[in-house]
PDB file of N, CA and C in Angstrom:
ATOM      1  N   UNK A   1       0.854  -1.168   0.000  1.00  0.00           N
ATOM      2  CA  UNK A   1       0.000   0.000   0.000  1.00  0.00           C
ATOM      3  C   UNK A   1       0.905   1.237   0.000  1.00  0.00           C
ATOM      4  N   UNK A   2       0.396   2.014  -0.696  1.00  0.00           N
ATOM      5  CA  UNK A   2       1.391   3.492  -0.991  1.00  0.00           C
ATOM      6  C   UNK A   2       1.273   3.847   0.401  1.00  0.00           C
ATOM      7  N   UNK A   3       2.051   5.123   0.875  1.00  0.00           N
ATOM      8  CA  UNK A   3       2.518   5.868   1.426  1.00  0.00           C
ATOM      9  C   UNK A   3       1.252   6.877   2.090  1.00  0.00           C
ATOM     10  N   UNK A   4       0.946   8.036   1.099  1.00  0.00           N
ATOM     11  CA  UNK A   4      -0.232   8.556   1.202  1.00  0.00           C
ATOM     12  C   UNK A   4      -1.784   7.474   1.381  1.00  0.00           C
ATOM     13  N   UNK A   5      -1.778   6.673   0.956  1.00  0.00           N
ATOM     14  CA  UNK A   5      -3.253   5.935   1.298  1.00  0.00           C
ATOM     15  C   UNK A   5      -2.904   5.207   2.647  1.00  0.00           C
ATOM     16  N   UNK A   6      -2.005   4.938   3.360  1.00  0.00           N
ATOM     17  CA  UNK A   6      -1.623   4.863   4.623  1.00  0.00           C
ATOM     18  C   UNK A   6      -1.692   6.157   5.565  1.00  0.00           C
ATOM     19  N   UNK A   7      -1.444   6.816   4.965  1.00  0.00           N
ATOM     20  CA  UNK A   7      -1.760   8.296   5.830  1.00  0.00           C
ATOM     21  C   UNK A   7      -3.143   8.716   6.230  1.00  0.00           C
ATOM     22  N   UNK A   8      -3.086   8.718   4.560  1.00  0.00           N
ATOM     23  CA  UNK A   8      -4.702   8.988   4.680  1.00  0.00           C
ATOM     24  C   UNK A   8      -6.152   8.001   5.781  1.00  0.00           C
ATOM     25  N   UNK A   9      -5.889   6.677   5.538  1.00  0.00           N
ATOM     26  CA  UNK A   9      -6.644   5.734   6.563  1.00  0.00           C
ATOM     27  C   UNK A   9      -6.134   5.908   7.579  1.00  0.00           C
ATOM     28  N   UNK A  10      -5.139   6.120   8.328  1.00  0.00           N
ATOM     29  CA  UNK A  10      -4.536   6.392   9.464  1.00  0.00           C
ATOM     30  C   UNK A  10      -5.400   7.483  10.033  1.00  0.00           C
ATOM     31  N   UNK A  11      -5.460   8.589   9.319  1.00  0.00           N
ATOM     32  CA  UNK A  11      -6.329   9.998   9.433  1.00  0.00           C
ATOM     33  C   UNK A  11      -7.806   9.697   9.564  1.00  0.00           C
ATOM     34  N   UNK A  12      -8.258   8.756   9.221  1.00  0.00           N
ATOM     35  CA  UNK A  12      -9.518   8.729   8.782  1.00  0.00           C
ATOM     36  C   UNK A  12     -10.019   7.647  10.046  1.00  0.00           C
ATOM     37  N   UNK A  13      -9.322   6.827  10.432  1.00  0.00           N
ATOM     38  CA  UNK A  13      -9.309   5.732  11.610  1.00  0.00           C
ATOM     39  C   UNK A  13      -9.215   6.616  13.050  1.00  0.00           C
ATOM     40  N   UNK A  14      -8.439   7.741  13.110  1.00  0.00           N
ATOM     41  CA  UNK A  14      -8.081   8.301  14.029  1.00  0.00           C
ATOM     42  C   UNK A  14      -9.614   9.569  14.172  1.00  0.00           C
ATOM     43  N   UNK A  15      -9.691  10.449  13.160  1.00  0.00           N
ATOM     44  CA  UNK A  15     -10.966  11.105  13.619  1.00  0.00           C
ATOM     45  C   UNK A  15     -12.075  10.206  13.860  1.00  0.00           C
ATOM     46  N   UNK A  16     -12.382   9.089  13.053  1.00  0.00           N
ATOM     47  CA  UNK A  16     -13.313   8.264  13.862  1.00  0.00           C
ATOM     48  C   UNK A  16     -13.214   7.832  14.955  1.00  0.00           C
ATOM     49  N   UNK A  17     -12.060   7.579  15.793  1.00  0.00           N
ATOM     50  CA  UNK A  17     -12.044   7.074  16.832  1.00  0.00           C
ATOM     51  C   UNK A  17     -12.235   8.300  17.765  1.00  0.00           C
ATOM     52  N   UNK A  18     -11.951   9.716  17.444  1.00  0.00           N
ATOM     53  CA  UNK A  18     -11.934  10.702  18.370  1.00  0.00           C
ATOM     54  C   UNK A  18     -13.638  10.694  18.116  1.00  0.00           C
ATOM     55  N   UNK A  19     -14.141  10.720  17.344  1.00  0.00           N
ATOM     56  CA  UNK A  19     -16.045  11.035  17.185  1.00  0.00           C
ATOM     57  C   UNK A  19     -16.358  10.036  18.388  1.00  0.00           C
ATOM     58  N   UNK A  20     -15.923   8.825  18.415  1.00  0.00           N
ATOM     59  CA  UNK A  20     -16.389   7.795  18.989  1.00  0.00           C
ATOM     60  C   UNK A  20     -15.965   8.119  20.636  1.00  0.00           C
ATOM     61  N   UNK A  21     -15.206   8.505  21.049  1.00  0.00           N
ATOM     62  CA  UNK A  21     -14.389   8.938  22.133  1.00  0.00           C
ATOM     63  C   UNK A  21     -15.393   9.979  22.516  1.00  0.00           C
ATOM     64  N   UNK A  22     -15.981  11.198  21.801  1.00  0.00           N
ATOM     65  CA  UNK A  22     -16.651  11.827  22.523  1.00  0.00           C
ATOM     66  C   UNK A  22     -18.176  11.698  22.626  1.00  0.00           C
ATOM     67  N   UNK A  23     -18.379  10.663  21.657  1.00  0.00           N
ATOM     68  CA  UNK A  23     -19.545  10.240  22.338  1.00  0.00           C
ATOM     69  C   UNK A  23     -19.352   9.011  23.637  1.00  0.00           C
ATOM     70  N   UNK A  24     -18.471   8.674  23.623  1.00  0.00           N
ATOM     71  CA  UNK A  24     -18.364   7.781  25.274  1.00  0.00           C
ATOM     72  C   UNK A  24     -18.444   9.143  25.810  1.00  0.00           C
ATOM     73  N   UNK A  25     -17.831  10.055  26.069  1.00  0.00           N
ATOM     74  CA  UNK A  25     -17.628  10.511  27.590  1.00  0.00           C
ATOM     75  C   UNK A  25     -18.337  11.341  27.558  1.00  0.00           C
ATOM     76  N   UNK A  26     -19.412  11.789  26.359  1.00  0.00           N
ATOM     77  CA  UNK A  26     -20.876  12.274  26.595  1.00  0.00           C
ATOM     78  C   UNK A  26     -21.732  11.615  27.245  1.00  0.00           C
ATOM     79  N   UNK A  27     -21.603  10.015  27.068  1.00  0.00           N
ATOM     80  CA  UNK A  27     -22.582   9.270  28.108  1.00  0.00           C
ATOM     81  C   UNK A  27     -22.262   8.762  29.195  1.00  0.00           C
ATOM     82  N   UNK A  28     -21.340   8.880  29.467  1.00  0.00           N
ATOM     83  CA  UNK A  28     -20.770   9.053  31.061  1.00  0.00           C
ATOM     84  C   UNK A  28     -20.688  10.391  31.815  1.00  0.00           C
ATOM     85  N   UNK A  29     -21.143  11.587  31.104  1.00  0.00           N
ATOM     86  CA  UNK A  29     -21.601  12.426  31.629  1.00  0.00           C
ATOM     87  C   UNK A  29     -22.659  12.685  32.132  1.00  0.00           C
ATOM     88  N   UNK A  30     -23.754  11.659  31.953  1.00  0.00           N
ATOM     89  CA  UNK A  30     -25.120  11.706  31.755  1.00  0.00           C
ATOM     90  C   UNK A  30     -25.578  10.890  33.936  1.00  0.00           C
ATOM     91  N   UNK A  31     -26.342  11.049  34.075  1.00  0.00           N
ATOM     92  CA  UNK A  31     -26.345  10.425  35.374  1.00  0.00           C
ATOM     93  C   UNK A  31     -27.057   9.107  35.672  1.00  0.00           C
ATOM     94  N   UNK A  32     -27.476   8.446  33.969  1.00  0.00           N
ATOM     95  CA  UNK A  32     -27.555   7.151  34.462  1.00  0.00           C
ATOM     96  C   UNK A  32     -26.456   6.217  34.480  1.00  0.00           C
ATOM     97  N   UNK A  33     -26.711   5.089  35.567  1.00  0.00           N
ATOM     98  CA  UNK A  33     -25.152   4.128  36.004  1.00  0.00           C
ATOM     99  C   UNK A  33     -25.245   3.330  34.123  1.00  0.00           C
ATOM    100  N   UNK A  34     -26.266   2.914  33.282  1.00  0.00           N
ATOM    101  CA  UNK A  34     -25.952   2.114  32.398  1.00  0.00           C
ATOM    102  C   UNK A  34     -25.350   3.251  31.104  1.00  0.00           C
ATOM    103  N   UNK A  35     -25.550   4.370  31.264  1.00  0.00           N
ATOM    104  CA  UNK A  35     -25.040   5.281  30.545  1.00  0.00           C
ATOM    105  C   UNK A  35     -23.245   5.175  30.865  1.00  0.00           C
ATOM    106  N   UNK A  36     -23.348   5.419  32.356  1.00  0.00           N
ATOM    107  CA  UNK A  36     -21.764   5.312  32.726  1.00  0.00           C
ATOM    108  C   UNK A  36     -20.635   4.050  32.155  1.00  0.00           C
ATOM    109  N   UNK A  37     -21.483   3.017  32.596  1.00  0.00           N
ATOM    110  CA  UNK A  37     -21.166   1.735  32.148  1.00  0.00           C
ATOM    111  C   UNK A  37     -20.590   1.900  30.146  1.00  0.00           C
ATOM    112  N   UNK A  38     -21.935   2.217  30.078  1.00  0.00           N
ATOM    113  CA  UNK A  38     -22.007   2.006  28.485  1.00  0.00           C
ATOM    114  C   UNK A  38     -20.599   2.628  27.260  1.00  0.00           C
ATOM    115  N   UNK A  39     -20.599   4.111  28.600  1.00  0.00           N
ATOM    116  CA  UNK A  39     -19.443   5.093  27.865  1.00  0.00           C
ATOM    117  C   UNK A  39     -18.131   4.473  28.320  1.00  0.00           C
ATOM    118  N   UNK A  40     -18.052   3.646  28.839  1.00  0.00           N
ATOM    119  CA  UNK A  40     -16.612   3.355  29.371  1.00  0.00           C
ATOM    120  C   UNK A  40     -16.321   1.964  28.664  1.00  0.00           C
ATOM    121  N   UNK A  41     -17.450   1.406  27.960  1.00  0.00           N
ATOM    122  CA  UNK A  41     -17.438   0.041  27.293  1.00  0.00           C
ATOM    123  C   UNK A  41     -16.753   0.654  25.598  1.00  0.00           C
ATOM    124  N   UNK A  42     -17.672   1.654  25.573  1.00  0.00           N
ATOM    125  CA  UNK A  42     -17.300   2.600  24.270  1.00  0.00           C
ATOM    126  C   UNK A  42     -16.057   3.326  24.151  1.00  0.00           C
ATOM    127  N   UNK A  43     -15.553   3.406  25.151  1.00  0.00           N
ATOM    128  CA  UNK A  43     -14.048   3.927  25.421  1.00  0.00           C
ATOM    129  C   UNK A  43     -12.846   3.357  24.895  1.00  0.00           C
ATOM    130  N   UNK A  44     -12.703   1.806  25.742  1.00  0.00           N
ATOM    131  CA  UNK A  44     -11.895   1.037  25.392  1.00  0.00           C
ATOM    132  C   UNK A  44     -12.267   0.336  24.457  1.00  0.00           C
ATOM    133  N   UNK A  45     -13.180   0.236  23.842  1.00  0.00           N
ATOM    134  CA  UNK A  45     -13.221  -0.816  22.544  1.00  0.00           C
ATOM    135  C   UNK A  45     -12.886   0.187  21.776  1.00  0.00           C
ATOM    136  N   UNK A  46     -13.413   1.431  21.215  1.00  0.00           N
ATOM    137  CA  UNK A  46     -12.608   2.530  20.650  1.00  0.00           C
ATOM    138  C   UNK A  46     -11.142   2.413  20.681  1.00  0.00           C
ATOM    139  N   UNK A  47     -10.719   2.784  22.132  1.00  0.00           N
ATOM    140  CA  UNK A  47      -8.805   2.688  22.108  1.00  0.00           C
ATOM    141  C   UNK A  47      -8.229   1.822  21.655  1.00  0.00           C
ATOM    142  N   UNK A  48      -8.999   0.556  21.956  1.00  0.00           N
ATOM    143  CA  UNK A  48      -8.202  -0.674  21.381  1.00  0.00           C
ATOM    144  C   UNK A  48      -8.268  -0.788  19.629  1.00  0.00           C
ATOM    145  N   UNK A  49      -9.249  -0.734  19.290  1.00  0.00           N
ATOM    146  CA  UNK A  49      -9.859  -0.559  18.137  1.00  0.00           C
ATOM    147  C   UNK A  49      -8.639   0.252  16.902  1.00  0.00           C
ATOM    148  N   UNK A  50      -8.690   1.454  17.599  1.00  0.00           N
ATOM    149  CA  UNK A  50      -8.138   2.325  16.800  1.00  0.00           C
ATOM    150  C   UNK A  50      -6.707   2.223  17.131  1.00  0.00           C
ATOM    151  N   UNK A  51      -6.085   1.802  18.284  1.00  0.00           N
ATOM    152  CA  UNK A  51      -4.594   1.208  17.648  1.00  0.00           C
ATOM    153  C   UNK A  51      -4.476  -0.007  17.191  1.00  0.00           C
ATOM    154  N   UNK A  52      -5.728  -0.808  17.331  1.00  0.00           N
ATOM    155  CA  UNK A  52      -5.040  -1.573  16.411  1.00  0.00           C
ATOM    156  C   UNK A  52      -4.971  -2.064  15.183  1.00  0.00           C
ATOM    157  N   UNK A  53      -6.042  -1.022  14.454  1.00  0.00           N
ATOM    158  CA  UNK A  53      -6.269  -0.291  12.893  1.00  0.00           C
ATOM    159  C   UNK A  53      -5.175   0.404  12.692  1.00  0.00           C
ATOM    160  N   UNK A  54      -4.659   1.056  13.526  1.00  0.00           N
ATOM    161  CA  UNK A  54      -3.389   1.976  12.961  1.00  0.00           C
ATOM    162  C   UNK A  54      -1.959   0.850  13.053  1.00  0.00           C
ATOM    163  N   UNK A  55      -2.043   0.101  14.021  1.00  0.00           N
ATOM    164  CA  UNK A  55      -0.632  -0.658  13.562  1.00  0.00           C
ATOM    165  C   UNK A  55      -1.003  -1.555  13.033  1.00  0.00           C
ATOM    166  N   UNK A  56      -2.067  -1.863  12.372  1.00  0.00           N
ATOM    167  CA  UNK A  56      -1.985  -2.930  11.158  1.00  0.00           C
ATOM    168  C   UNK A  56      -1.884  -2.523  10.074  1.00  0.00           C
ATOM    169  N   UNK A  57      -2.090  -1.322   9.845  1.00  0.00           N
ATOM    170  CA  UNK A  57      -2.148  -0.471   8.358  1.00  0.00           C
ATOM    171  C   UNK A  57      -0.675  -0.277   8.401  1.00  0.00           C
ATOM    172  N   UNK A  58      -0.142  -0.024   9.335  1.00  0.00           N
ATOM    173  CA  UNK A  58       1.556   0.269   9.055  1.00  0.00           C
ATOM    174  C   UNK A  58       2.386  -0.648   9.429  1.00  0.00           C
ATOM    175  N   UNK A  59       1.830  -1.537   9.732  1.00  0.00           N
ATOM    176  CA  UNK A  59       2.600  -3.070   9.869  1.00  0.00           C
ATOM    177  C   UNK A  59       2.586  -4.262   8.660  1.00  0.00           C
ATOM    178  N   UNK A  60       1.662  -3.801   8.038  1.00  0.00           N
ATOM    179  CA  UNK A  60       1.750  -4.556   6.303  1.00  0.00           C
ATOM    180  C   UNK A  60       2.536  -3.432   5.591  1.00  0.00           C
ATOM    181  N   UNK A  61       3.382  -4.769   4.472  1.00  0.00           N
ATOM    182  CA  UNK A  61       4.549  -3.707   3.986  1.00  0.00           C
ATOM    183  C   UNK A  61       4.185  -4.035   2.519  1.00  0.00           C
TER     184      UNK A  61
END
């Protein structure tokens, strides 16, 4: 995979994961406990998610 189309999905993996990020900690702002729960489930599957979309895109050569 070129150079730029690695960048580019990198970019594109990463603002999705920030969209996704602030909707978790919009619903953990909220004062129900399954809201709390829910945003913190949405958190780490996000974090994990999105590194490990980004080091697979730059770990194939």
């Amino acid at each position: 995979m070129q150079l730029k189309y690695r960048v580019l999905l990198s970019f594109l993996v990463i603002v999705l994961g920030y969209k996704l990020m602030i909707t978790a900690f919009r619903w953990m702002n909220l004062a129900s406990d399954a809201a709390l729960y829910g945003g913190i489930v949405v958190l780490v599957v996000t974090v994990v998610g999105v590194l490990t979309a980004v080091r697979s895109l730059w770990r194939r050569t």
